[in-house]
N, C-alpha and C. Protein backbone atom coordinates (compact mmCIF):
# COMPACT_ATOMS: atom_id res chain seq x y z
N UNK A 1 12.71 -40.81 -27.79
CA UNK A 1 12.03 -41.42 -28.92
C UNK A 1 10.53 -41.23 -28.72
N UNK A 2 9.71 -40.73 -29.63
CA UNK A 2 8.26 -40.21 -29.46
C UNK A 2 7.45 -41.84 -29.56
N UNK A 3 6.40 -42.10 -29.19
CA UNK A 3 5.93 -43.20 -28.89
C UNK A 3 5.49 -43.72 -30.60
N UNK A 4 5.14 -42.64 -31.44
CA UNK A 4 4.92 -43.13 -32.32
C UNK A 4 5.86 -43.81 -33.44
N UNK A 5 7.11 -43.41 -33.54
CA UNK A 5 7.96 -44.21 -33.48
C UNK A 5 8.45 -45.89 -33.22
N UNK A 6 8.00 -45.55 -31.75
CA UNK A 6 8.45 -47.01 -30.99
C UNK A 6 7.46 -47.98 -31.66
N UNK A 7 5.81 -47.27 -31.82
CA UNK A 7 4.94 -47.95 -32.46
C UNK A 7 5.13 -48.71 -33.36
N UNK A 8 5.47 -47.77 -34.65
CA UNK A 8 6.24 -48.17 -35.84
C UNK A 8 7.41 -49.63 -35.87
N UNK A 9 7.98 -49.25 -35.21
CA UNK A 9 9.21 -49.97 -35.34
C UNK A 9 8.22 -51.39 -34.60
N UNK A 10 8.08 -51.54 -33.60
CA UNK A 10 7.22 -52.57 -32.87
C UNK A 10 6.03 -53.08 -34.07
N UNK A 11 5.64 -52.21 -34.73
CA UNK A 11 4.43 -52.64 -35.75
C UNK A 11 5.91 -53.30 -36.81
N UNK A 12 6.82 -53.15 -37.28
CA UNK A 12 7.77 -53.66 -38.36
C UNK A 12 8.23 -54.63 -37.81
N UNK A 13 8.32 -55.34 -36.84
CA UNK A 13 8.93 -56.30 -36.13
C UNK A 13 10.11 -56.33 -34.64
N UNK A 14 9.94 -55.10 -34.94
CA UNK A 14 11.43 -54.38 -33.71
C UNK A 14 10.92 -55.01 -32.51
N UNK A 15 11.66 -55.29 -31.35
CA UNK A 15 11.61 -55.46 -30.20
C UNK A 15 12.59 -55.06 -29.20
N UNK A 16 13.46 -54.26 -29.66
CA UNK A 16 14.98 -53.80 -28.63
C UNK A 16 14.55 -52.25 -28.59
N UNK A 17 14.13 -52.13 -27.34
CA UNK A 17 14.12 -50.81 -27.21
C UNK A 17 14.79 -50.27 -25.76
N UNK A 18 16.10 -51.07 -25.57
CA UNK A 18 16.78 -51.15 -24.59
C UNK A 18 17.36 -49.42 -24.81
N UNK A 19 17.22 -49.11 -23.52
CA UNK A 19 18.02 -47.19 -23.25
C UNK A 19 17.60 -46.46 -23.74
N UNK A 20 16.30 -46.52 -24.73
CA UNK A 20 15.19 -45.59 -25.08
C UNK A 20 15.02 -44.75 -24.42
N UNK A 21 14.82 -43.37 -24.67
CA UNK A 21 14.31 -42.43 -23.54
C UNK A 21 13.08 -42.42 -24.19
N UNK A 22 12.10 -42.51 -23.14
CA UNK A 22 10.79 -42.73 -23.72
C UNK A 22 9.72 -41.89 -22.64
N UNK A 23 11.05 -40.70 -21.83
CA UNK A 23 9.98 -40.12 -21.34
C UNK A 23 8.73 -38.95 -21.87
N UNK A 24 7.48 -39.41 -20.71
CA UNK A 24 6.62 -38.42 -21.30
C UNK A 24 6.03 -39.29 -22.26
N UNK A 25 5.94 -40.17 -22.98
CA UNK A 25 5.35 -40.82 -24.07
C UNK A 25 4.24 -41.60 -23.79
N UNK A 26 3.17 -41.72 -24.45
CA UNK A 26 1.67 -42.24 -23.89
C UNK A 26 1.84 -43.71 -24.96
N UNK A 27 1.77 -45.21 -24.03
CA UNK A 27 1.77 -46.34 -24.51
C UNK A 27 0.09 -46.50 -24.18
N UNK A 28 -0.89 -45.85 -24.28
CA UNK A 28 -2.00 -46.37 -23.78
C UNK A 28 -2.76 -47.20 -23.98
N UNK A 29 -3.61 -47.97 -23.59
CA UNK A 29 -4.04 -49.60 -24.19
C UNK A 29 -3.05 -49.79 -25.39
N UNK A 30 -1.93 -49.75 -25.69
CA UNK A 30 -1.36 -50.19 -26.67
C UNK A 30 -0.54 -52.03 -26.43
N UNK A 31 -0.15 -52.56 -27.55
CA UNK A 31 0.52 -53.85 -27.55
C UNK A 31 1.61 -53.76 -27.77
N UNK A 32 2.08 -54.09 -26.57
CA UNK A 32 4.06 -54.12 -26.90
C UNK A 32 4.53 -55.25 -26.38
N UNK A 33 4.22 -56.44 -26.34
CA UNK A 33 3.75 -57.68 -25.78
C UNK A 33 5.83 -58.32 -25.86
N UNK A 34 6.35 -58.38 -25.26
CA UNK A 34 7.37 -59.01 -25.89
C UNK A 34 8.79 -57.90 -26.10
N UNK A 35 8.43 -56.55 -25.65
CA UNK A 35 9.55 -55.74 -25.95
C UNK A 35 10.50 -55.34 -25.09
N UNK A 36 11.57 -55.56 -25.40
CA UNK A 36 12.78 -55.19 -24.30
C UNK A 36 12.79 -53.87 -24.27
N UNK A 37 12.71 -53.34 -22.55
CA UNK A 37 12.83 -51.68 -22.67
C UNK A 37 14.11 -51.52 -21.12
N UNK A 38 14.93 -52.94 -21.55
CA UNK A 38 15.78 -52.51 -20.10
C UNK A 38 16.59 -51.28 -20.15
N UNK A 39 16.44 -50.76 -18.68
CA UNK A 39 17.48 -49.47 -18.94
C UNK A 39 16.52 -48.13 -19.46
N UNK A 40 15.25 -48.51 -19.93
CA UNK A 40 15.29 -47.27 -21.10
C UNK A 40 14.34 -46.31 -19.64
N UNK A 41 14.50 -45.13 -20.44
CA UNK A 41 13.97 -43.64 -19.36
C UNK A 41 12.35 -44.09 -19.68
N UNK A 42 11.93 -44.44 -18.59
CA UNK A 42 10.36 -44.36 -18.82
C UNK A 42 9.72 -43.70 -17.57
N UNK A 43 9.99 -42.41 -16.71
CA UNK A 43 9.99 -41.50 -16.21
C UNK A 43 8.78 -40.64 -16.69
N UNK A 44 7.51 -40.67 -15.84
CA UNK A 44 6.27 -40.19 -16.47
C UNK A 44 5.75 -40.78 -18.09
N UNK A 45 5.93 -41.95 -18.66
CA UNK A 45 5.35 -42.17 -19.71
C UNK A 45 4.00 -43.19 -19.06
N UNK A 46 3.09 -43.19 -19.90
CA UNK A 46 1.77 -43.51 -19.79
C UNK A 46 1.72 -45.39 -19.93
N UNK A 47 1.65 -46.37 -19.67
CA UNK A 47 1.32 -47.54 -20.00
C UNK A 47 -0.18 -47.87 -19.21
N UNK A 48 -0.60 -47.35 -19.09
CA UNK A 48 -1.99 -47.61 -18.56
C UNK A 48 -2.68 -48.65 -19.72
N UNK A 49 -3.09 -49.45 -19.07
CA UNK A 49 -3.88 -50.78 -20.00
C UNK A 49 -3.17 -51.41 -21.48
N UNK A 50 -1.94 -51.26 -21.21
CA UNK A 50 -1.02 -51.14 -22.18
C UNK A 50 -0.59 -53.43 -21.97
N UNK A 51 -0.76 -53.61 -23.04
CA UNK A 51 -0.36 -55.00 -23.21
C UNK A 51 0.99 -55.46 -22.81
N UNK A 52 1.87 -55.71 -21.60
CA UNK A 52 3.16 -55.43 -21.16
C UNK A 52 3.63 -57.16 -20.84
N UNK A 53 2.88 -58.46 -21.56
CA UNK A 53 3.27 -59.38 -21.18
C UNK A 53 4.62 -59.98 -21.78
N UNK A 54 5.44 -60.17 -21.25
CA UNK A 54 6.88 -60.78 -21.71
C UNK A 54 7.51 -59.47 -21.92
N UNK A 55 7.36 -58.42 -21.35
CA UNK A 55 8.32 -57.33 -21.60
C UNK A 55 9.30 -57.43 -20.57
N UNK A 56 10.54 -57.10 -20.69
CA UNK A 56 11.79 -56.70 -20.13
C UNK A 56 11.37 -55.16 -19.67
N UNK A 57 11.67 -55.04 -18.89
CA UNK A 57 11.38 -53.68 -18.01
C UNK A 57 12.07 -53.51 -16.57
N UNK A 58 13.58 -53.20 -16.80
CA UNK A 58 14.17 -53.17 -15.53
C UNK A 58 15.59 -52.60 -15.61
């Protein structure tokens, strides 16, 4: 799933982004404050200064 996407959906209200393959994808200073990404491929993607509080990530 290309990050801009995930954006989208996260900008519409989405928050399940459980088993996403999200490698390679740049979250940079971005807000994803609250999003479930258990399980998902995040294998070289970017979260650098990326807003990651209350995320599921495991």
């Amino acid at each position: 799933m290309k990050a801009s996407e995930v954006l989208k959906k996260y900008a519409d209200g989405e928050r399940n982004f459980c088993h996403a393959n999200l490698r390679g994808q740049s979250f940079k200073r971005k807000d994803l404050s609250g999003a479930d990404f258990s399980h998902a491929k995040i294998q070289s993607a970017d979260f650098s200064n990326a807003n990651l509080k209350k995320c599921k990530i495991y």
